[in-house]
Structures are given as structure tokens and as C-alpha cells.
C-alpha atoms as a PDB file:
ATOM      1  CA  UNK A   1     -16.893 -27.169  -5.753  1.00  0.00           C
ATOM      2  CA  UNK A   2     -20.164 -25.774  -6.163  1.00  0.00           C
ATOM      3  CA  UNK A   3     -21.371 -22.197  -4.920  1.00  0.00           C
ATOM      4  CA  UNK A   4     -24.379 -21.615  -3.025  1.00  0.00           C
ATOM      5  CA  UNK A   5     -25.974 -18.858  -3.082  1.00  0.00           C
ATOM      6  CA  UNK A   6     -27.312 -18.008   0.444  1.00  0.00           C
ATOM      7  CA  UNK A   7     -30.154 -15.244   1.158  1.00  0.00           C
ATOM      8  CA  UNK A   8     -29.686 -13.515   4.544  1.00  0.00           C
ATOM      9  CA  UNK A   9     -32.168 -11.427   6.544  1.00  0.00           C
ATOM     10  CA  UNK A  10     -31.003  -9.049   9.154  1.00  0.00           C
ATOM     11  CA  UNK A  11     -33.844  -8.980  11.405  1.00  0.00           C
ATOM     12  CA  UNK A  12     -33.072  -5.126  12.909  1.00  0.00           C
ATOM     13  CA  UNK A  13     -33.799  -2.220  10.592  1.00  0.00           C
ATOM     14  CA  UNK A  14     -32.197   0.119  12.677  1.00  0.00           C
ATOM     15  CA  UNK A  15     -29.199   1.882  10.723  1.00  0.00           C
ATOM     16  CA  UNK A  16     -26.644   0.937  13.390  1.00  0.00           C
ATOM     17  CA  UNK A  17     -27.461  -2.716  14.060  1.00  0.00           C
ATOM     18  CA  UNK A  18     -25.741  -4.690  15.636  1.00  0.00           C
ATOM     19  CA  UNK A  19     -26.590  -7.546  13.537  1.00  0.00           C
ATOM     20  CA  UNK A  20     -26.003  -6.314  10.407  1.00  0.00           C
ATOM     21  CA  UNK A  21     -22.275  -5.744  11.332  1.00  0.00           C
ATOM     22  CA  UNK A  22     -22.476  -9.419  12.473  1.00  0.00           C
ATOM     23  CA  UNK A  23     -23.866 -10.345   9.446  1.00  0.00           C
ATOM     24  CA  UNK A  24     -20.600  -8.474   7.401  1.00  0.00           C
ATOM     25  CA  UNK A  25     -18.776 -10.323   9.808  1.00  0.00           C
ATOM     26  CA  UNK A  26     -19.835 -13.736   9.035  1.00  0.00           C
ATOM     27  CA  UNK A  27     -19.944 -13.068   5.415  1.00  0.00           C
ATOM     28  CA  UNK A  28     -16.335 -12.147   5.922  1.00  0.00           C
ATOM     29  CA  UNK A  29     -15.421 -15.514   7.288  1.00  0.00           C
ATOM     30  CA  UNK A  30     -17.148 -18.062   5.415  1.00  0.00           C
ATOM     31  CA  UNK A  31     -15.914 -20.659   3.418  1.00  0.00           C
ATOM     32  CA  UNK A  32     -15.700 -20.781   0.018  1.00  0.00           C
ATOM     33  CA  UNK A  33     -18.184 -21.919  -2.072  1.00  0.00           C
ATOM     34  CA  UNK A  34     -20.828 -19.171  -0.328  1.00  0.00           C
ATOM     35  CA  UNK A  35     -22.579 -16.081  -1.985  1.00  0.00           C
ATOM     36  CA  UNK A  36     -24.376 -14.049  -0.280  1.00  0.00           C
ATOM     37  CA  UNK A  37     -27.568 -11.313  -1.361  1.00  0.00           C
ATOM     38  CA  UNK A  38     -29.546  -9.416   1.952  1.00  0.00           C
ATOM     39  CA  UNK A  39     -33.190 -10.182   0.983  1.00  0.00           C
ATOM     40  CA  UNK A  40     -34.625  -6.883   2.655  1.00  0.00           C
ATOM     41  CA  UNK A  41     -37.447  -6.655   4.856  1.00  0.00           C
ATOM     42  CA  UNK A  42     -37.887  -2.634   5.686  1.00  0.00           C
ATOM     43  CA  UNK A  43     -39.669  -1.957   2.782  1.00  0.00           C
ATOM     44  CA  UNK A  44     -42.636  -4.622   3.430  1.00  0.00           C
ATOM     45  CA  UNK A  45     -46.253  -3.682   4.672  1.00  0.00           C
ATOM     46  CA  UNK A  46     -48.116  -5.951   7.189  1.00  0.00           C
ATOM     47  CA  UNK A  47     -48.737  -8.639   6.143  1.00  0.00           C
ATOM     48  CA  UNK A  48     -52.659  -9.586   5.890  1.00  0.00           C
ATOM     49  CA  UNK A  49     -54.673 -12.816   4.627  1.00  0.00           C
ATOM     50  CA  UNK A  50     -56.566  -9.775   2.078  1.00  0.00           C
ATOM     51  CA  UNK A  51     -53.087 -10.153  -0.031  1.00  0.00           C
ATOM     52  CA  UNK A  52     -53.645 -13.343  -0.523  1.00  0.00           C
ATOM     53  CA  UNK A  53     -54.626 -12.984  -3.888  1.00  0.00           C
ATOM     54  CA  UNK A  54     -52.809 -10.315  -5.296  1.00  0.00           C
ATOM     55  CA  UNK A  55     -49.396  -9.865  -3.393  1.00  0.00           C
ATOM     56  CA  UNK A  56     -48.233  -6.427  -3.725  1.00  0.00           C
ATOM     57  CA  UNK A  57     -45.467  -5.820  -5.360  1.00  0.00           C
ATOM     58  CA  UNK A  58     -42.625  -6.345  -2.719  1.00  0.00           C
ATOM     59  CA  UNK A  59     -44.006  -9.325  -1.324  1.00  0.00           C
ATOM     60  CA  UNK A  60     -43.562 -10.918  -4.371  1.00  0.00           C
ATOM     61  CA  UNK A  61     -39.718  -9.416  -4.505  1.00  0.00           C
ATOM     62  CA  UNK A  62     -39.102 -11.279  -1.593  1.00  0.00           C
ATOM     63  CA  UNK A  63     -40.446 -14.343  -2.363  1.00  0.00           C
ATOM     64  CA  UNK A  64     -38.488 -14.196  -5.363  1.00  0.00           C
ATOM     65  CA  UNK A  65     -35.241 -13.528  -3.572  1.00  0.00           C
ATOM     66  CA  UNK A  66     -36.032 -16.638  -1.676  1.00  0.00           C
ATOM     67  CA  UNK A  67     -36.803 -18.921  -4.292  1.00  0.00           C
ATOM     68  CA  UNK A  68     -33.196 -17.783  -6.069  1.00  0.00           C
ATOM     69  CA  UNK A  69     -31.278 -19.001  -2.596  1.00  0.00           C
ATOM     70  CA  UNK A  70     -30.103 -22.112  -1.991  1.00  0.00           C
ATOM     71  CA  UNK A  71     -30.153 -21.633   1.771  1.00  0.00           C
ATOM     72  CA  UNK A  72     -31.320 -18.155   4.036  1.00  0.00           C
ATOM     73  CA  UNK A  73     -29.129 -17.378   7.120  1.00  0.00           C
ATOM     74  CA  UNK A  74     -31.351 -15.029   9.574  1.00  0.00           C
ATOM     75  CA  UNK A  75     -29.284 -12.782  11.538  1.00  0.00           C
ATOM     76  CA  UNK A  76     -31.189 -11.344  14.174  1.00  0.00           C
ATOM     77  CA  UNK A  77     -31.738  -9.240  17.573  1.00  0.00           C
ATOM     78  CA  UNK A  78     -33.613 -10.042  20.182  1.00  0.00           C
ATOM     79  CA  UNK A  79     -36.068  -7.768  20.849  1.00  0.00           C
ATOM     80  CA  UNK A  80     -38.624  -8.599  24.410  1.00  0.00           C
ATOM     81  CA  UNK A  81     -37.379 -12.336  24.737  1.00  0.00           C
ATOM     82  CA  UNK A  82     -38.605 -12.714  21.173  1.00  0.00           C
ATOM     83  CA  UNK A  83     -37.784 -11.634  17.182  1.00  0.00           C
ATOM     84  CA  UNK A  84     -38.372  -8.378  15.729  1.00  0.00           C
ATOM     85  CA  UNK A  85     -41.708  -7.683  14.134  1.00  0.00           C
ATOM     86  CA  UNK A  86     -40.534  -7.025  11.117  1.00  0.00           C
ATOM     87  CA  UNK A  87     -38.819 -10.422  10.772  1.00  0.00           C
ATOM     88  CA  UNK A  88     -42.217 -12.208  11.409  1.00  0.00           C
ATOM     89  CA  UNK A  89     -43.690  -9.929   9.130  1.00  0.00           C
ATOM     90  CA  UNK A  90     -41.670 -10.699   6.378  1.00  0.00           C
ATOM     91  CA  UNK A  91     -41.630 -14.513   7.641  1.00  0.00           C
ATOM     92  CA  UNK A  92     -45.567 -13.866   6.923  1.00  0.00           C
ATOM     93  CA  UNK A  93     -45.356 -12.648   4.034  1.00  0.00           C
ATOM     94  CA  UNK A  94     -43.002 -15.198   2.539  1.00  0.00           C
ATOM     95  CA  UNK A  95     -44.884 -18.632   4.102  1.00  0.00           C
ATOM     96  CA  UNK A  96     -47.979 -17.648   2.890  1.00  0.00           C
ATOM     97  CA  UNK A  97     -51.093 -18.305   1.370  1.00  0.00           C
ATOM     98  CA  UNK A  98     -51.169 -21.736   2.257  1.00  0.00           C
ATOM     99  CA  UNK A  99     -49.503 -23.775  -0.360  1.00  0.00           C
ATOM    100  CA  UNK A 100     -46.769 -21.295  -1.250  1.00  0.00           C
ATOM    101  CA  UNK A 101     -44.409 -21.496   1.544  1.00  0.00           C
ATOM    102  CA  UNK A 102     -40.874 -20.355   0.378  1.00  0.00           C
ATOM    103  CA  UNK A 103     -39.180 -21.830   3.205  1.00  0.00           C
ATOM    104  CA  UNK A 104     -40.504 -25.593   2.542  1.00  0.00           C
ATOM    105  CA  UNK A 105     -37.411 -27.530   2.519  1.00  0.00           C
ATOM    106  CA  UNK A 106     -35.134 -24.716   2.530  1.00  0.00           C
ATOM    107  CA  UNK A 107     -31.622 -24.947   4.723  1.00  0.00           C
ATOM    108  CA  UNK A 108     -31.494 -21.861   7.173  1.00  0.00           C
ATOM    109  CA  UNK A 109     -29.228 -20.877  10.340  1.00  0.00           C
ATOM    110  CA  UNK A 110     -30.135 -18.787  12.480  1.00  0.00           C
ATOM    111  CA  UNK A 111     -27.577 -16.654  14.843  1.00  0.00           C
ATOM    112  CA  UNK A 112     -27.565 -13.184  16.561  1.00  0.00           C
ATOM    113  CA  UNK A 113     -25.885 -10.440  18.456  1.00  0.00           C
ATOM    114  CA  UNK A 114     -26.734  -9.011  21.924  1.00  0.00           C
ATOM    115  CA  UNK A 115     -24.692  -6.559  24.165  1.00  0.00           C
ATOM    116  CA  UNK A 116     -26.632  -9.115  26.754  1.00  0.00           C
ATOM    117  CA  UNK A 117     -24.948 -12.115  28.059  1.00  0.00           C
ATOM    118  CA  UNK A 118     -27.577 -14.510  26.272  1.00  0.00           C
ATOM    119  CA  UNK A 119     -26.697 -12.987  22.641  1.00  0.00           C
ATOM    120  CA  UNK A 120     -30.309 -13.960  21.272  1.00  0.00           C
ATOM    121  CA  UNK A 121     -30.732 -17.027  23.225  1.00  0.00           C
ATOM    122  CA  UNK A 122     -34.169 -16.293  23.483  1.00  0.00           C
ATOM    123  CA  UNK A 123     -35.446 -14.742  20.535  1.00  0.00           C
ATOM    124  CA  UNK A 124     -33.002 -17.715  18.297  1.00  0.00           C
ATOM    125  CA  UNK A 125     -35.683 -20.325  20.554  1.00  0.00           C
ATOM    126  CA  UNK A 126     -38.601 -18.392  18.920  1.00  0.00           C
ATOM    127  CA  UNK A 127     -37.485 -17.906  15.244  1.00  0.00           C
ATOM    128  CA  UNK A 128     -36.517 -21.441  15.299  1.00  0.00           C
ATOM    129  CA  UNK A 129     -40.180 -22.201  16.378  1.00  0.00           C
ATOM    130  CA  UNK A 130     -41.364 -20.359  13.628  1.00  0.00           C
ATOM    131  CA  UNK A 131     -39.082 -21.925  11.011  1.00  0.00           C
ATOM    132  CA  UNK A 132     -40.273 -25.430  11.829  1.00  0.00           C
ATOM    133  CA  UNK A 133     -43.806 -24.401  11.286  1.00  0.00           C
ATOM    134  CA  UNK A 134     -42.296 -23.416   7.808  1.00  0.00           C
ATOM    135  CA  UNK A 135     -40.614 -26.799   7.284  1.00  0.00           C
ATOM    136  CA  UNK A 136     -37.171 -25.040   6.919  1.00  0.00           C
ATOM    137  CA  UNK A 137     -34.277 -27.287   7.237  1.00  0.00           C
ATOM    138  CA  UNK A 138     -32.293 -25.666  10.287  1.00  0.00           C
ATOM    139  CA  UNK A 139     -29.363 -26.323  11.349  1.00  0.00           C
ATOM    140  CA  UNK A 140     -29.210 -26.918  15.247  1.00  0.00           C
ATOM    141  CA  UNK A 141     -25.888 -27.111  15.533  1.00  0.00           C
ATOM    142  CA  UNK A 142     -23.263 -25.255  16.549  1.00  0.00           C
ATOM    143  CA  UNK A 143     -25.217 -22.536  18.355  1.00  0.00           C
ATOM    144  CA  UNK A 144     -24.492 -19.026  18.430  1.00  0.00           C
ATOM    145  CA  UNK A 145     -25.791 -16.391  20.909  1.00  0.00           C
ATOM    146  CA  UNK A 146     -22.806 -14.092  20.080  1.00  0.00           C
ATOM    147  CA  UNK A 147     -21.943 -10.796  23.273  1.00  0.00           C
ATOM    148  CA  UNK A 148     -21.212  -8.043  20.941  1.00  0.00           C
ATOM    149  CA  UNK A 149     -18.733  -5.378  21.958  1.00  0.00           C
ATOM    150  CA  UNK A 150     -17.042  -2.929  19.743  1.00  0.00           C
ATOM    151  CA  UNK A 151     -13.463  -4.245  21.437  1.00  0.00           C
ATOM    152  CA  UNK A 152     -14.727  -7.271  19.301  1.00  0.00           C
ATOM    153  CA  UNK A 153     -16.541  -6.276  16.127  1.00  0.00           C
ATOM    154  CA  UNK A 154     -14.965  -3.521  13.824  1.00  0.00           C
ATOM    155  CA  UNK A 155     -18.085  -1.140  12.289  1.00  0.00           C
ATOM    156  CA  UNK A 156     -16.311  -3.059   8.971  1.00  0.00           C
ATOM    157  CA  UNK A 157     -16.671  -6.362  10.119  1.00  0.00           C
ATOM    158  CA  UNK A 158     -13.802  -7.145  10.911  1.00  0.00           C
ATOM    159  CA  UNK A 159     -13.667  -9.639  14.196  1.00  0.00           C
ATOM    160  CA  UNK A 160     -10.673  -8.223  16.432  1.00  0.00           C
ATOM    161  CA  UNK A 161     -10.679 -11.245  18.752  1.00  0.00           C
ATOM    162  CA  UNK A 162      -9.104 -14.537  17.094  1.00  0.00           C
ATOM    163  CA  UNK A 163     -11.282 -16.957  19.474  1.00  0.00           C
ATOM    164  CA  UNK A 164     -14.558 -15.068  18.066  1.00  0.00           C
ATOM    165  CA  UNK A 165     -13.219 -15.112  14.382  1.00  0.00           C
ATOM    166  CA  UNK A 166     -12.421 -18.508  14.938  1.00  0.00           C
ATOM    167  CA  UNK A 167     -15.966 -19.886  15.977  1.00  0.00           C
ATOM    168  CA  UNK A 168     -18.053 -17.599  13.365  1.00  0.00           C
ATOM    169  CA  UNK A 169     -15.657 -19.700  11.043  1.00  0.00           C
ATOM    170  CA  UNK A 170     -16.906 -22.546  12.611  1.00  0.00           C
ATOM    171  CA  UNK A 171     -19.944 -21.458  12.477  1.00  0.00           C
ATOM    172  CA  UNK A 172     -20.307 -20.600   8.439  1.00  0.00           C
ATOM    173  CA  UNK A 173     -17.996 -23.552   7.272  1.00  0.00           C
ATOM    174  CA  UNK A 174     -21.048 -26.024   9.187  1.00  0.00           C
ATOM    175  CA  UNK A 175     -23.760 -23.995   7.873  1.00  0.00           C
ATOM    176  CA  UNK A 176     -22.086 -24.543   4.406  1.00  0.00           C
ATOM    177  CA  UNK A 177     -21.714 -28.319   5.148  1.00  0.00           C
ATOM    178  CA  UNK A 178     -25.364 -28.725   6.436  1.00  0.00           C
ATOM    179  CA  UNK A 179     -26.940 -26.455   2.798  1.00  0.00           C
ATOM    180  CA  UNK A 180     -24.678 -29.144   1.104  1.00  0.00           C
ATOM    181  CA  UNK A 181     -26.525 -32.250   3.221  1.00  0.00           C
ATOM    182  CA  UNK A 182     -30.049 -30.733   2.717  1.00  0.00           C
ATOM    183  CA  UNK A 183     -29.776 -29.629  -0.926  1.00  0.00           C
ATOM    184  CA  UNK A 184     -27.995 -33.589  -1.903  1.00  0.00           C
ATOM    185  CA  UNK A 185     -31.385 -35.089  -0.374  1.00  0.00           C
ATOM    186  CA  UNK A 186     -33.530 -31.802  -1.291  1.00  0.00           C
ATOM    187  CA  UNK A 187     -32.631 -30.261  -4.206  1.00  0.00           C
ATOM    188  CA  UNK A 188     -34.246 -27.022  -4.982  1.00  0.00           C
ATOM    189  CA  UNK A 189     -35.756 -26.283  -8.236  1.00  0.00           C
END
């Protein structure tokens, strides 16, 4: 069986997100066959068309980072009924100048964590907006606009509550099935 390596982005930067236990969580539960490297976004500056032509240094680090996955998974909050700015930043930085979109063709999921009812409903409508300008190759099903609680998510990542374990498995062994449909029609590199 062949291992893909998969790129995530947490789309918080705040120390205690959410998300980035959920993304330990579902890193935890996937299938085999599934590597996984955070390509960070903290460290990025905004982007602007002036870069165009000389992309500073850790723009071009996370272009990099994409073109090495065979898939990105974007874990993300939801932050005004929309996605974090410094997810579209990065986003930005990595789908431009025209021409040089990383995402082209790429297989991505997208899920998220909320204390909120809607889990990212919202915001997941947006980013996957976004990542069909980019010509990323999303996966649409299953969704997941996952309630967080701490009853149900260990700081570790551990998922207390067998139903919840049970669908991020769900969740990761279909994202691993769809990067394995894309890349047989699209293979990268």
C-alpha cells in the first residue's frame, strides 16, 4: 500500500486551539497509509502582488511544503461566519502569482471545531469557495462541523466518546480513499 504524505494547516494560531487538538485527533485516527507534516502559517507576512517577483523567504517554504504533499487537510475555526485571516493569507500566498498555484489539482478536506452547534459550518462554506477558485480537488463528502467539548477531546488527542472517534475515522479513512481517486487520475509530480 502506498503512503501519502498529507500537509495540514491549522487555520487558528492561537496556542490553545481548538483545532489543532482536532487536528492531533484526526491524525490519531487515520488509516494507514497517511503521513502527516503541519505546513505553518504564523510565521507568514501579508501577502501582496509586490512579492510577486521575489517571494520572501517563507513564502517560498510554504509553497515548498505544498508541492512535497500529496494531499493538504485544512483544519480550521470559524472566525465571523468566515476563515481566519491568516488562513487566506497563507492561501494567498501559496495560489499566487498567477500561474503558480500550489493547490492546482491537489486533493484537500476541509473540517473544523466549534464550541458552537454549527462546528464551522460556515466558515468550511467559505474555505471551500476559496479552494475551488484554486482548482483543489475537495472532497465534499462526509462533512464535518465537529461541537468540541473537553468531555470529548483529551488536550492529547485522544477522542473520549466512541461515536466521535468513530466518525473522525470515517472521516480520515474517505479522505484517504478520495487522495487515492484524485492522485490515480492526477498524479502529482
Amino acid at each position: 500500500m502506498r503512503t501519502y504524505q498529507v500537509g495540514y494547516f491549522v487555520g487558528s494560531l492561537s496556542s490553545t486551539s481548538i483545532n489543532r487538538v482536532l487536528s492531533t485527533a484526526l491524525i490519531r485516527l487515520a488509516p494507514d497509509g497517511m503521513e502527516f507534516t503541519e505546513i505553518p502559517i504564523g510565521n507568514l507576512p501579508l501577502y501582496s502582488p509586490d512579492f510577486d517577483d521575489a517571494y520572501p523567504p517563507e513564502a517560498v517554504a510554504l509553497k515548498q511544503a505544498i508541492g512535497r504533499s500529496d494531499a493538504v487537510l485544512f483544519v480550521t475555526p470559524e472566525y465571523n461566519r468566515s476563515i481566519p485571516g491568516a488562513l487566506k493569507n497563507a492561501i494567498d500566498w501559496a495560489s499566487r502569482p498567477y500561474g503558480q498555484n500550489a493547490f492546482d489539482h491537489v486533493p484537500a478536506a476541509v473540517i473544523g471545531a466549534s464550541p458552537g452547534a454549527i462546528g464551522t459550518a460556515v466558515a468550511q462554506q467559505s474555505l471551500r469557495g476559496v479552494l475551488s477558485y484554486c482548482n483543489a480537488r475537495q472532497m465534499t463528502a462526509p462533512e464535518a462541523y465537529i461541537q468540541f467539548s473537553p468531555e470529548v477531546f483529551a488536550d492529547d488527542g485522544e477522542v473520549k466518546d466512541a461515536s466521535t472517534a468513530d466518525f473522525l475515522r470515517g472521516f480520515m479513512t474517505e479522505f484517504r480513499d478520495h487522495v487515492e481517486r484524485v492522485l490515480t487520475v492526477l498524479p502529482r509530480g
